[in-house]
PDB file of N, CA and C in Angstrom:
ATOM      1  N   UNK A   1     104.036 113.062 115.806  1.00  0.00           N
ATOM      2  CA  UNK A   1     102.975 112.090 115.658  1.00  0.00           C
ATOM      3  C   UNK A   1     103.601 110.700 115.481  1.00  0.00           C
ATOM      4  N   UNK A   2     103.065 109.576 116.083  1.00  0.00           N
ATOM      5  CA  UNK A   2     103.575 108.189 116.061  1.00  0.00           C
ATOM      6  C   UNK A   2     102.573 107.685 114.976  1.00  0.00           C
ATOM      7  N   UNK A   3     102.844 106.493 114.422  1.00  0.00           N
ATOM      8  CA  UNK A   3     102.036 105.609 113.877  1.00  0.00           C
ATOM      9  C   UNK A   3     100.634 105.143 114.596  1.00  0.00           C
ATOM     10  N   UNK A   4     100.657 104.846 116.160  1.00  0.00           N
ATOM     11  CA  UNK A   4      99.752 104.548 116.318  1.00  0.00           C
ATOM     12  C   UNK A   4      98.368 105.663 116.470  1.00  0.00           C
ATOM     13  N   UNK A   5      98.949 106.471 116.612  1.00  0.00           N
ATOM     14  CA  UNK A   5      98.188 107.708 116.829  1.00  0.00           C
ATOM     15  C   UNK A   5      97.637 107.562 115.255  1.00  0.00           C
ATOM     16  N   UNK A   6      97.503 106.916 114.248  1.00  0.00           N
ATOM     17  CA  UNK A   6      97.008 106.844 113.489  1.00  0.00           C
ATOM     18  C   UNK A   6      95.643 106.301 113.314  1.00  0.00           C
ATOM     19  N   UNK A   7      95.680 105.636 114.329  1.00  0.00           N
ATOM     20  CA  UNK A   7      94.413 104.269 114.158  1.00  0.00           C
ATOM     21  C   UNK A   7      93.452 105.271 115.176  1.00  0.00           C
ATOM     22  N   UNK A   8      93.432 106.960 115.306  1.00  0.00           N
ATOM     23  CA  UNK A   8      92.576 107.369 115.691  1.00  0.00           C
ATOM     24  C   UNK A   8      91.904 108.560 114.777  1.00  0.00           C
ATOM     25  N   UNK A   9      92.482 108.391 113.647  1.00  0.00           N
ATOM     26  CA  UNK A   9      92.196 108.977 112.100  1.00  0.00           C
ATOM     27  C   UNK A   9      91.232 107.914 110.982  1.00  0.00           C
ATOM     28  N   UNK A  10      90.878 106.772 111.259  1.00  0.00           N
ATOM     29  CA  UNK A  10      90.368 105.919 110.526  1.00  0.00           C
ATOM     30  C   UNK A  10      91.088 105.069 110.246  1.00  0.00           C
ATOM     31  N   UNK A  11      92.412 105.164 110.228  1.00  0.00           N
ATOM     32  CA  UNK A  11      93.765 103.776 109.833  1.00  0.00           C
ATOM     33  C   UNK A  11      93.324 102.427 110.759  1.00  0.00           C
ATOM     34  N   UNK A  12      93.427 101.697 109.861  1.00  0.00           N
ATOM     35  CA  UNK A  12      93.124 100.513 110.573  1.00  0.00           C
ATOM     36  C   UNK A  12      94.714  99.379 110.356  1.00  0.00           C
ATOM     37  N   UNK A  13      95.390  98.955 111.589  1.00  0.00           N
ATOM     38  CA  UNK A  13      96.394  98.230 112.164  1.00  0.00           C
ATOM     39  C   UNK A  13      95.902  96.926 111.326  1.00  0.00           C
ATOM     40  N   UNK A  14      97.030  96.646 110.813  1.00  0.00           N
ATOM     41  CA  UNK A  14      96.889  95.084 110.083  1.00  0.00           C
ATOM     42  C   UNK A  14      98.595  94.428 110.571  1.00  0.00           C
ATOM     43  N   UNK A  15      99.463  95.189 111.027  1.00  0.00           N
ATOM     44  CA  UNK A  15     100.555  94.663 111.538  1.00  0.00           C
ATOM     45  C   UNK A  15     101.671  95.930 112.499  1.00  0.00           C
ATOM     46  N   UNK A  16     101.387  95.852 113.460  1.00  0.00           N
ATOM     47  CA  UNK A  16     101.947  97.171 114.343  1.00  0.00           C
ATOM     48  C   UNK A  16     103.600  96.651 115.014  1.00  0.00           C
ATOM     49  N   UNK A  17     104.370  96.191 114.690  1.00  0.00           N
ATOM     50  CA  UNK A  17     105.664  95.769 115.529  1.00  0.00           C
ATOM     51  C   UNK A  17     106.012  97.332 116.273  1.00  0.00           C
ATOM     52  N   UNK A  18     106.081  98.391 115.850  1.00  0.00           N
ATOM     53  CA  UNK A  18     106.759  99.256 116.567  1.00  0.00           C
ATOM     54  C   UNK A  18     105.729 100.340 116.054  1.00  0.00           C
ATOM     55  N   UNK A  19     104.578 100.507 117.238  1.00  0.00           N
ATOM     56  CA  UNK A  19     103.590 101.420 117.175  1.00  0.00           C
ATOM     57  C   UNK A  19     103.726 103.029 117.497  1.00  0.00           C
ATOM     58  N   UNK A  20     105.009 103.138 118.254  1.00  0.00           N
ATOM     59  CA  UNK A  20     105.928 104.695 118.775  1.00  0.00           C
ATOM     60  C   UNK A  20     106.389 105.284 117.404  1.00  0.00           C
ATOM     61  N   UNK A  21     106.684 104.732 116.523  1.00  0.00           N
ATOM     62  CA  UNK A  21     107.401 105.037 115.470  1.00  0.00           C
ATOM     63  C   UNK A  21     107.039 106.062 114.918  1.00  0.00           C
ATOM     64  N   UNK A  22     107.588 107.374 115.462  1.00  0.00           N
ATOM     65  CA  UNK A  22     107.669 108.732 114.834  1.00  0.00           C
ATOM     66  C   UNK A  22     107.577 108.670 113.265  1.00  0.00           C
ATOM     67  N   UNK A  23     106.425 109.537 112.673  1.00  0.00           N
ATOM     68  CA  UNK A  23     106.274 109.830 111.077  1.00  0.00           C
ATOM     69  C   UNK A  23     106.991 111.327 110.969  1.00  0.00           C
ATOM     70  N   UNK A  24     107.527 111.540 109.815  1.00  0.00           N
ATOM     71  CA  UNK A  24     108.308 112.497 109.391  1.00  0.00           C
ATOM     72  C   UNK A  24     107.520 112.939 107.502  1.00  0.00           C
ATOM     73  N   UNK A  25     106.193 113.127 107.202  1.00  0.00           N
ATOM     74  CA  UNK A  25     106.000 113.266 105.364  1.00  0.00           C
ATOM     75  C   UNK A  25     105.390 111.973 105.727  1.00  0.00           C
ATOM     76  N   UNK A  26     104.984 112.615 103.766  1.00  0.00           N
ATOM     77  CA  UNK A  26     104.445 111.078 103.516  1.00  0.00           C
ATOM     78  C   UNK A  26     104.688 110.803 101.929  1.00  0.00           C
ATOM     79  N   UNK A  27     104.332 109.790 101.488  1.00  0.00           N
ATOM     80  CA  UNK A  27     105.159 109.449 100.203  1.00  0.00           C
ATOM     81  C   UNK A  27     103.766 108.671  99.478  1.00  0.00           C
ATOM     82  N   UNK A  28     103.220 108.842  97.981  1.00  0.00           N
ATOM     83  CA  UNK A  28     102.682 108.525  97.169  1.00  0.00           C
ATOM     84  C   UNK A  28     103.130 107.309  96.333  1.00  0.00           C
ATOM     85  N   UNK A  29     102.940 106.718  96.158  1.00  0.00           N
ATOM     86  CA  UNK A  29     103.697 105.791  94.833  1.00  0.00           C
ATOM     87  C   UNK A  29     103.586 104.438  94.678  1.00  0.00           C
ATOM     88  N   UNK A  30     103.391 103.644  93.736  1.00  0.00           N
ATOM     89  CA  UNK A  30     102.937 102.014  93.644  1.00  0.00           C
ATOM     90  C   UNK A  30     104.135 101.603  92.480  1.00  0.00           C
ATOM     91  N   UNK A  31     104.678 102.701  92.254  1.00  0.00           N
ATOM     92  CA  UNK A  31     106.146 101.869  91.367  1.00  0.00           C
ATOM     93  C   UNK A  31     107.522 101.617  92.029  1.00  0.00           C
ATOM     94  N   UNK A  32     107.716 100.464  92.572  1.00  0.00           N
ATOM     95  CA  UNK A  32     108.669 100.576  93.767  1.00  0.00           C
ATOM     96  C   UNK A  32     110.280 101.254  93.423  1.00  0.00           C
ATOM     97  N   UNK A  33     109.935 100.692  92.109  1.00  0.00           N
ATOM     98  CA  UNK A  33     111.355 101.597  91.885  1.00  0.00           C
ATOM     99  C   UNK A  33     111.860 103.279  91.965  1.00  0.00           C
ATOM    100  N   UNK A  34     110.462 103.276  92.249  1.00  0.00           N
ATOM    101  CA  UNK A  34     109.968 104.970  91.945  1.00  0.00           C
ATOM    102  C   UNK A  34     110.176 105.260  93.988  1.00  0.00           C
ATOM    103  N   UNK A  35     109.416 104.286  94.268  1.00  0.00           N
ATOM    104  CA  UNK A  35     108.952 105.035  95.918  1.00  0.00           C
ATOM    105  C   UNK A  35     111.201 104.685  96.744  1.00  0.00           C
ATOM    106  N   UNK A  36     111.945 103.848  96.072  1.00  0.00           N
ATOM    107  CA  UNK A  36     112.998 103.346  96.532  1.00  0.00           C
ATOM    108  C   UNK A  36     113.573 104.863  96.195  1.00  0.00           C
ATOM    109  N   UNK A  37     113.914 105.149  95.019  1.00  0.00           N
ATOM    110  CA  UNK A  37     114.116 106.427  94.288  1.00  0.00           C
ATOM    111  C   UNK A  37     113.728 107.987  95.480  1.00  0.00           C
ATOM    112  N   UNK A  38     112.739 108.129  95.629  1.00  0.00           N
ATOM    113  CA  UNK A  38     112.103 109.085  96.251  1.00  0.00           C
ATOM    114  C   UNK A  38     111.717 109.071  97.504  1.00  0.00           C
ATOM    115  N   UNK A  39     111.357 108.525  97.997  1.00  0.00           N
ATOM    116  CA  UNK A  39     110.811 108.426  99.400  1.00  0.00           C
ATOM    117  C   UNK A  39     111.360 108.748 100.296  1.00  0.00           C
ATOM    118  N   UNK A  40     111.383 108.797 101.845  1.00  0.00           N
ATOM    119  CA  UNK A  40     112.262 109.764 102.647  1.00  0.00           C
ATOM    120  C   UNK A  40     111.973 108.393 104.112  1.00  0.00           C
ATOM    121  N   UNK A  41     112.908 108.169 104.986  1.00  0.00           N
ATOM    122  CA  UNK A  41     113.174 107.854 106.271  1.00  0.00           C
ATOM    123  C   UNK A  41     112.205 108.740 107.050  1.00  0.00           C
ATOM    124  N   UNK A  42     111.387 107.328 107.773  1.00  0.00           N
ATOM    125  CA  UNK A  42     110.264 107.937 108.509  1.00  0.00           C
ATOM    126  C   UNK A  42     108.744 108.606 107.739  1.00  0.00           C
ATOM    127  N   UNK A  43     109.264 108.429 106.466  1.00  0.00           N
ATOM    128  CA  UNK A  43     107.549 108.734 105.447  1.00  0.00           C
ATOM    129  C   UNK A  43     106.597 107.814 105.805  1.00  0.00           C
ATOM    130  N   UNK A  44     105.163 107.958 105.534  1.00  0.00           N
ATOM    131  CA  UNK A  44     104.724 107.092 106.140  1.00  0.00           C
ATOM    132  C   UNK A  44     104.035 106.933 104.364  1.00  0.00           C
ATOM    133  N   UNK A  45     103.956 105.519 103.613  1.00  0.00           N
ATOM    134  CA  UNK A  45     104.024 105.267 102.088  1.00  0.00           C
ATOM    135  C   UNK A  45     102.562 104.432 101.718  1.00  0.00           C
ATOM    136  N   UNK A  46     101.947 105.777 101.112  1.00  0.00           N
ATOM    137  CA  UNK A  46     100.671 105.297 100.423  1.00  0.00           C
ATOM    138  C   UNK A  46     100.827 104.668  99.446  1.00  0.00           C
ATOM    139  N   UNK A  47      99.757 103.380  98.971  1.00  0.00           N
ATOM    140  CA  UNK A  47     100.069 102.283  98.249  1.00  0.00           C
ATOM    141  C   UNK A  47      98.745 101.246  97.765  1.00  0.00           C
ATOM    142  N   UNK A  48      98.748 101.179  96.778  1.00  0.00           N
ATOM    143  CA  UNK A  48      97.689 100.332  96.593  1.00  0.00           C
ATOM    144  C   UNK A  48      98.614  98.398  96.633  1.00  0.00           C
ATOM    145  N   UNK A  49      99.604  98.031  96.143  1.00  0.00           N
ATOM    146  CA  UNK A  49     100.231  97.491  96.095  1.00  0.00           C
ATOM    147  C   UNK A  49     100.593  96.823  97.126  1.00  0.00           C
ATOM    148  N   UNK A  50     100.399  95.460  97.371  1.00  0.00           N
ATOM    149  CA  UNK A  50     100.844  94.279  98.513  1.00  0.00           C
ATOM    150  C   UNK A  50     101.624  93.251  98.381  1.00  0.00           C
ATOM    151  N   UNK A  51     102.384  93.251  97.633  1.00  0.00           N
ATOM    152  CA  UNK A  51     103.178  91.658  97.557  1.00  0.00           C
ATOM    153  C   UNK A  51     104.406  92.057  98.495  1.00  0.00           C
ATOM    154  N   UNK A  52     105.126  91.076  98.650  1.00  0.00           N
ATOM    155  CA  UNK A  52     106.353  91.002  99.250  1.00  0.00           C
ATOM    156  C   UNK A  52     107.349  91.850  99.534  1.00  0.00           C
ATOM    157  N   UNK A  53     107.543  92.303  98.115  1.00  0.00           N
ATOM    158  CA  UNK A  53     108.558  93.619  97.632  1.00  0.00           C
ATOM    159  C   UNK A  53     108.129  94.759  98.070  1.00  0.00           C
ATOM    160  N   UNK A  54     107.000  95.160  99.029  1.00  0.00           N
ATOM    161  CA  UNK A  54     106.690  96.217  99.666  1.00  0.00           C
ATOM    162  C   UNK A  54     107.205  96.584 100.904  1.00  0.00           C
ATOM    163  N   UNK A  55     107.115  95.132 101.224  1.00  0.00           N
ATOM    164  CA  UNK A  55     107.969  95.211 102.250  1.00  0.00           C
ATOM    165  C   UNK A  55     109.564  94.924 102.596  1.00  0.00           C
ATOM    166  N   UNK A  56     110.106  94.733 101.397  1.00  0.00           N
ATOM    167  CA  UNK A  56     111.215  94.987 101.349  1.00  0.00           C
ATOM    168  C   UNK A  56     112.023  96.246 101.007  1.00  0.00           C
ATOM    169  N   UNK A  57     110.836  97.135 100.208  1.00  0.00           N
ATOM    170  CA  UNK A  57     111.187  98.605  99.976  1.00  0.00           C
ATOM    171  C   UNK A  57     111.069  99.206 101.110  1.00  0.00           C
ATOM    172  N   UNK A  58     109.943  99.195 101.853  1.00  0.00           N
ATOM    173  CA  UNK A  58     109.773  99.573 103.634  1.00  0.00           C
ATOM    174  C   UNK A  58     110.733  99.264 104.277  1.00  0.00           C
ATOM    175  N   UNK A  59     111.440  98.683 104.079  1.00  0.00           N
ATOM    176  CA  UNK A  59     112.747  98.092 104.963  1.00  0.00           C
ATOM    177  C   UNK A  59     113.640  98.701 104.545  1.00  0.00           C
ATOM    178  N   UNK A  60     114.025  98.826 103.285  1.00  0.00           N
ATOM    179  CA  UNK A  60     114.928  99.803 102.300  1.00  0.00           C
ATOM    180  C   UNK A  60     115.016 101.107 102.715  1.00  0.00           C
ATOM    181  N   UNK A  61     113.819 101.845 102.669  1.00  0.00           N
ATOM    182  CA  UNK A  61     113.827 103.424 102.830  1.00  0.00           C
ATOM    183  C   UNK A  61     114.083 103.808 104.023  1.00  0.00           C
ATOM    184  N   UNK A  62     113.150 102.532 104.673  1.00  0.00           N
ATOM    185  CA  UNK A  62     112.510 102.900 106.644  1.00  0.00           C
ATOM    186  C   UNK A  62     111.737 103.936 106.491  1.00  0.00           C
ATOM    187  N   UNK A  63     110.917 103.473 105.789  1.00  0.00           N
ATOM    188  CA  UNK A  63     109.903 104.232 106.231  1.00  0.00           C
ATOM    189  C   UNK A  63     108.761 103.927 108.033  1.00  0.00           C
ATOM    190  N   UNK A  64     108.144 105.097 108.206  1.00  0.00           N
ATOM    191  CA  UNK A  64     107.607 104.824 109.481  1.00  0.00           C
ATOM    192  C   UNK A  64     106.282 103.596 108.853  1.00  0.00           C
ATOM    193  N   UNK A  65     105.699 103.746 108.514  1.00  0.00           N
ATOM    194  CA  UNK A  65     104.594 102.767 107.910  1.00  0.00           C
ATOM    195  C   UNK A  65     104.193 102.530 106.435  1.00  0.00           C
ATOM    196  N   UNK A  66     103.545 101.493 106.190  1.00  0.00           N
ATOM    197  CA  UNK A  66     102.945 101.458 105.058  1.00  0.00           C
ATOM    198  C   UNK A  66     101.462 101.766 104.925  1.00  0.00           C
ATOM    199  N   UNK A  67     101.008 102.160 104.325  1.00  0.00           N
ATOM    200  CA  UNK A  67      99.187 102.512 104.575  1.00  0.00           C
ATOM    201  C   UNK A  67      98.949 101.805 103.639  1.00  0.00           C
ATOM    202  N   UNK A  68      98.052 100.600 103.253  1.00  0.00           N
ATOM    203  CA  UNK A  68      97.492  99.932 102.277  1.00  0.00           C
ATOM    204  C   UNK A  68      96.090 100.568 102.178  1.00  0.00           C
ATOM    205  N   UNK A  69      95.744 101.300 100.599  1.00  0.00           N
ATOM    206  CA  UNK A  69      94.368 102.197 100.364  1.00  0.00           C
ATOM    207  C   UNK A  69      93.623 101.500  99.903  1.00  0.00           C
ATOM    208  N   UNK A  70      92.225 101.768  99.477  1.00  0.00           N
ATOM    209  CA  UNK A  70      91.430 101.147  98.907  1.00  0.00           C
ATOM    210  C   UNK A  70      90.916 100.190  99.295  1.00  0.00           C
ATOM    211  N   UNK A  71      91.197  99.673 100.664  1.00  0.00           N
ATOM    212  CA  UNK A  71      91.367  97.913 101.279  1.00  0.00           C
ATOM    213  C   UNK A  71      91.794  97.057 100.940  1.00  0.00           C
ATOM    214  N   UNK A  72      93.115  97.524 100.597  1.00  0.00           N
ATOM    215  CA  UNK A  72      94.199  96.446 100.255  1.00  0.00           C
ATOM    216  C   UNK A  72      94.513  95.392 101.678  1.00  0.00           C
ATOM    217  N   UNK A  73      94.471  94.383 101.877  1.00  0.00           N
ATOM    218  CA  UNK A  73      95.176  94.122 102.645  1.00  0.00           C
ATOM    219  C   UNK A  73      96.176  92.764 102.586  1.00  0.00           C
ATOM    220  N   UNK A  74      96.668  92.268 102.725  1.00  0.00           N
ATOM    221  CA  UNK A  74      98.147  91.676 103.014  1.00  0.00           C
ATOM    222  C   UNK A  74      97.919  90.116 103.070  1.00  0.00           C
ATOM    223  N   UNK A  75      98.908  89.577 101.985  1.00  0.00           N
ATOM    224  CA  UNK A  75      98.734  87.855 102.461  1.00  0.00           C
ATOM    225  C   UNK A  75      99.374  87.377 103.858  1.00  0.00           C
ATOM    226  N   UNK A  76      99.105  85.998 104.258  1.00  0.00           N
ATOM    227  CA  UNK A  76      99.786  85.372 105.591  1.00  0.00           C
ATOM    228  C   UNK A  76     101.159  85.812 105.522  1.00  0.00           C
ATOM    229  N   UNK A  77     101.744  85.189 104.124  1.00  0.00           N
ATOM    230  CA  UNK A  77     103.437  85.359 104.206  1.00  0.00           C
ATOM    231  C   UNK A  77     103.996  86.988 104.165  1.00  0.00           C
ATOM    232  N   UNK A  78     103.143  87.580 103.385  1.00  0.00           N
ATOM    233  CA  UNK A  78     103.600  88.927 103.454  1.00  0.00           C
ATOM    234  C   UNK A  78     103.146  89.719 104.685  1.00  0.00           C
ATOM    235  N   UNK A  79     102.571  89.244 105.496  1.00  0.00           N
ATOM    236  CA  UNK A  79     101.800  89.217 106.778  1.00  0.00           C
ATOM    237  C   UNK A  79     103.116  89.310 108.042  1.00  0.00           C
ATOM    238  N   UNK A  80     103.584  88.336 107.681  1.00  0.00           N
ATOM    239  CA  UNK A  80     104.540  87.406 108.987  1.00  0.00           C
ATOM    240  C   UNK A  80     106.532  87.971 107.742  1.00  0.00           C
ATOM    241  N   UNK A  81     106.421  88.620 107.103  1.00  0.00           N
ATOM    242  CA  UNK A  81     107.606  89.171 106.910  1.00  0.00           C
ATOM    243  C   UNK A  81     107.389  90.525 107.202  1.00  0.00           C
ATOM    244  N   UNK A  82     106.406  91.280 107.250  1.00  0.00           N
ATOM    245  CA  UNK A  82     105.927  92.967 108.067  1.00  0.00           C
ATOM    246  C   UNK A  82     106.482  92.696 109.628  1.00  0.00           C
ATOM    247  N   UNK A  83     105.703  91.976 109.972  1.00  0.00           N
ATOM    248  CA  UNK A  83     106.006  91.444 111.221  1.00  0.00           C
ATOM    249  C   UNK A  83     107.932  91.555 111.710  1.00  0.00           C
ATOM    250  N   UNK A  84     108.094  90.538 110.846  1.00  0.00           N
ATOM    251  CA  UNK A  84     109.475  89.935 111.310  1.00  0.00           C
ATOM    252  C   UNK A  84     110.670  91.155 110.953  1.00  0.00           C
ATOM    253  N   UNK A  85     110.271  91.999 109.782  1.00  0.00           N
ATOM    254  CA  UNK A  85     111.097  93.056 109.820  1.00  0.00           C
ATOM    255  C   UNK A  85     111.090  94.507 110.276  1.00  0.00           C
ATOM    256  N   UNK A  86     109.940  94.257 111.414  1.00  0.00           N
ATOM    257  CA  UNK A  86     109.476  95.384 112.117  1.00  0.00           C
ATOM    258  C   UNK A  86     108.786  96.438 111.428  1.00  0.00           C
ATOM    259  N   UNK A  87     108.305  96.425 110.164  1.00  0.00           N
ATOM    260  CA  UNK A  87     107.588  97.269 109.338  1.00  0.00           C
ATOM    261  C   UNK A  87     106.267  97.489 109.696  1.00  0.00           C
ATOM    262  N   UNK A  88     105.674  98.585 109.838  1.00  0.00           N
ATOM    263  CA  UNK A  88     103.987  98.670 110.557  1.00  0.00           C
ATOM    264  C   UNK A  88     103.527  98.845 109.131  1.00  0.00           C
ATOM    265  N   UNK A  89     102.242  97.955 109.145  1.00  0.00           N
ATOM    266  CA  UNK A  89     101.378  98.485 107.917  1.00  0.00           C
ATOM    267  C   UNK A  89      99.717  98.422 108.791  1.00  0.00           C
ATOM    268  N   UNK A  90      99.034  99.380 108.036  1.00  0.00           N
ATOM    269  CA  UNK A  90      98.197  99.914 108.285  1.00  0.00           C
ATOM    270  C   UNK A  90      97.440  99.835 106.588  1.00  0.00           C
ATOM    271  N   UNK A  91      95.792 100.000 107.187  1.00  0.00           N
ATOM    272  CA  UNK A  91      94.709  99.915 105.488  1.00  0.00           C
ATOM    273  C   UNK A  91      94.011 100.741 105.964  1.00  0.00           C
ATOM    274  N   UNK A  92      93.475 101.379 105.187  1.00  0.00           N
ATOM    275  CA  UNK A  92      92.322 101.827 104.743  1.00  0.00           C
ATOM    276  C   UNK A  92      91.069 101.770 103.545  1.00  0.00           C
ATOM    277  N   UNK A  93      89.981 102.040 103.574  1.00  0.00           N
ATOM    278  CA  UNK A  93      89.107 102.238 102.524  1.00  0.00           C
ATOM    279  C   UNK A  93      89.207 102.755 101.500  1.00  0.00           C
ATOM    280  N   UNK A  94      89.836 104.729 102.001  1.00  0.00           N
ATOM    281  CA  UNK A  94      89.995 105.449 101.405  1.00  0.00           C
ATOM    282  C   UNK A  94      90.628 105.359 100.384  1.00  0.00           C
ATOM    283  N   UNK A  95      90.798 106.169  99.057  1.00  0.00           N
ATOM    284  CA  UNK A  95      91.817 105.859  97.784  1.00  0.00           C
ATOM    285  C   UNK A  95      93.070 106.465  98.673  1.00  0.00           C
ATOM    286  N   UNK A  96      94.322 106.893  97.962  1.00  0.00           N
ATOM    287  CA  UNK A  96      95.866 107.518  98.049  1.00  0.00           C
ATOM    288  C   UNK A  96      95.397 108.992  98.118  1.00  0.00           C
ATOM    289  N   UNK A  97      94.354 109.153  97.469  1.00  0.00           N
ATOM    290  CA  UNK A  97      94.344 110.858  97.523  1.00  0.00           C
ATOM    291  C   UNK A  97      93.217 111.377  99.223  1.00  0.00           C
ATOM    292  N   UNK A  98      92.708 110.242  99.320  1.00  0.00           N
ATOM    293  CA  UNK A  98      91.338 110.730  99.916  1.00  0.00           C
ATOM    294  C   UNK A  98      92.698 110.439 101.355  1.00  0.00           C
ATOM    295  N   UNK A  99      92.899 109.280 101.549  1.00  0.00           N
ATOM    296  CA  UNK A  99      94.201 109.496 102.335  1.00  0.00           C
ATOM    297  C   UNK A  99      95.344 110.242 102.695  1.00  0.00           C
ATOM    298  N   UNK A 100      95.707 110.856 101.903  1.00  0.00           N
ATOM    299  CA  UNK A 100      96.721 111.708 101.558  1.00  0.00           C
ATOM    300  C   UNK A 100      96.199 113.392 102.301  1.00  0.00           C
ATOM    301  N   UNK A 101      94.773 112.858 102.071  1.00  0.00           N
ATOM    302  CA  UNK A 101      94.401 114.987 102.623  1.00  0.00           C
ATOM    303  C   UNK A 101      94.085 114.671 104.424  1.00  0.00           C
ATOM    304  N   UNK A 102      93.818 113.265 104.283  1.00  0.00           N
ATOM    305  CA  UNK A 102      93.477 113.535 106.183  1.00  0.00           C
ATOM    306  C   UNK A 102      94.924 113.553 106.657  1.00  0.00           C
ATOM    307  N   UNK A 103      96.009 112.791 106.067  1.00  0.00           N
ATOM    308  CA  UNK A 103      97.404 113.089 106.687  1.00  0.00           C
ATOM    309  C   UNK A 103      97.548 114.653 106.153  1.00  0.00           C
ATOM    310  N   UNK A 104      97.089 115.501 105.652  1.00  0.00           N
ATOM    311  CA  UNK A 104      97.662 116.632 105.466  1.00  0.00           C
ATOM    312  C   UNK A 104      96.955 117.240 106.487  1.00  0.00           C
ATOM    313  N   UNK A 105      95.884 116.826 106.713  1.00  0.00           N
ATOM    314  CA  UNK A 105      94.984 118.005 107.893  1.00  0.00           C
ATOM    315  C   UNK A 105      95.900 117.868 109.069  1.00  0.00           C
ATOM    316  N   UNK A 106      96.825 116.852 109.339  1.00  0.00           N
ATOM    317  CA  UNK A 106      97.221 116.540 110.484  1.00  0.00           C
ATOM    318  C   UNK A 106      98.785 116.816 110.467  1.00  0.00           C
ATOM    319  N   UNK A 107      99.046 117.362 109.735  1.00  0.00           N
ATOM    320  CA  UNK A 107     100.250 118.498 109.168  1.00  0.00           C
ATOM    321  C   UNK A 107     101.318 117.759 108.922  1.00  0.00           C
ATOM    322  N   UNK A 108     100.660 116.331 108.044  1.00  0.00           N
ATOM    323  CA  UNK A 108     102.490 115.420 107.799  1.00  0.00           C
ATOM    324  C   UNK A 108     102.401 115.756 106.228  1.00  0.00           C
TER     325      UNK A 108
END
């Protein structure tokens, strides 16, 4: 499954640089020190959390995407550094959990 193949699950694209980007799991967590700690290459990282440092942990792990829940979504600058470091983030409505079970129906 790619990332973009996401945005046909309800994910809604708020910054796609590399939409092919194979997912491998997925990862829970809003304490970055926690998701840096744990998280896996190619997870795709549920999050209520948007500042800057998200996307520098996304860059850190490599993860395949970020999913922003609840309708989080993203300032200009933290906008245009997703962008620039090729990080896909993606929002939704849904909470982390209500998210978390449609990526499970879909066997990540």
């Amino acid at each position: 499954m790619t990332v973009a193949s996401l945005l046909d699950y309800g994910f809604k694209s708020i910054v796609m640089p590399d939409p092919n980007r194979k997912i491998d799991g997925v990862y829970i967590g809003d304490l970055l020190s926690w998701v840096m700690s744990s998280a896996q290459c190619d997870n795709v990282w549920l999050t209520i959390m948007s500042n800057i440092n998200v996307i520098a942990v996304a860059s850190l792990v490599d993860v395949s995407c970020v999913i922003l829940t609840e309708g989080v979504d993203l300032d200009a600058d933290v906008l245009e550094q997703a962008d620039l470091k090729g990080i896909n983030v993606l929002t939704t409505d849904k909470t982390s959990y209500e998210s978390a079970k449609v990526l499970a129906e879909l066997g990540l």
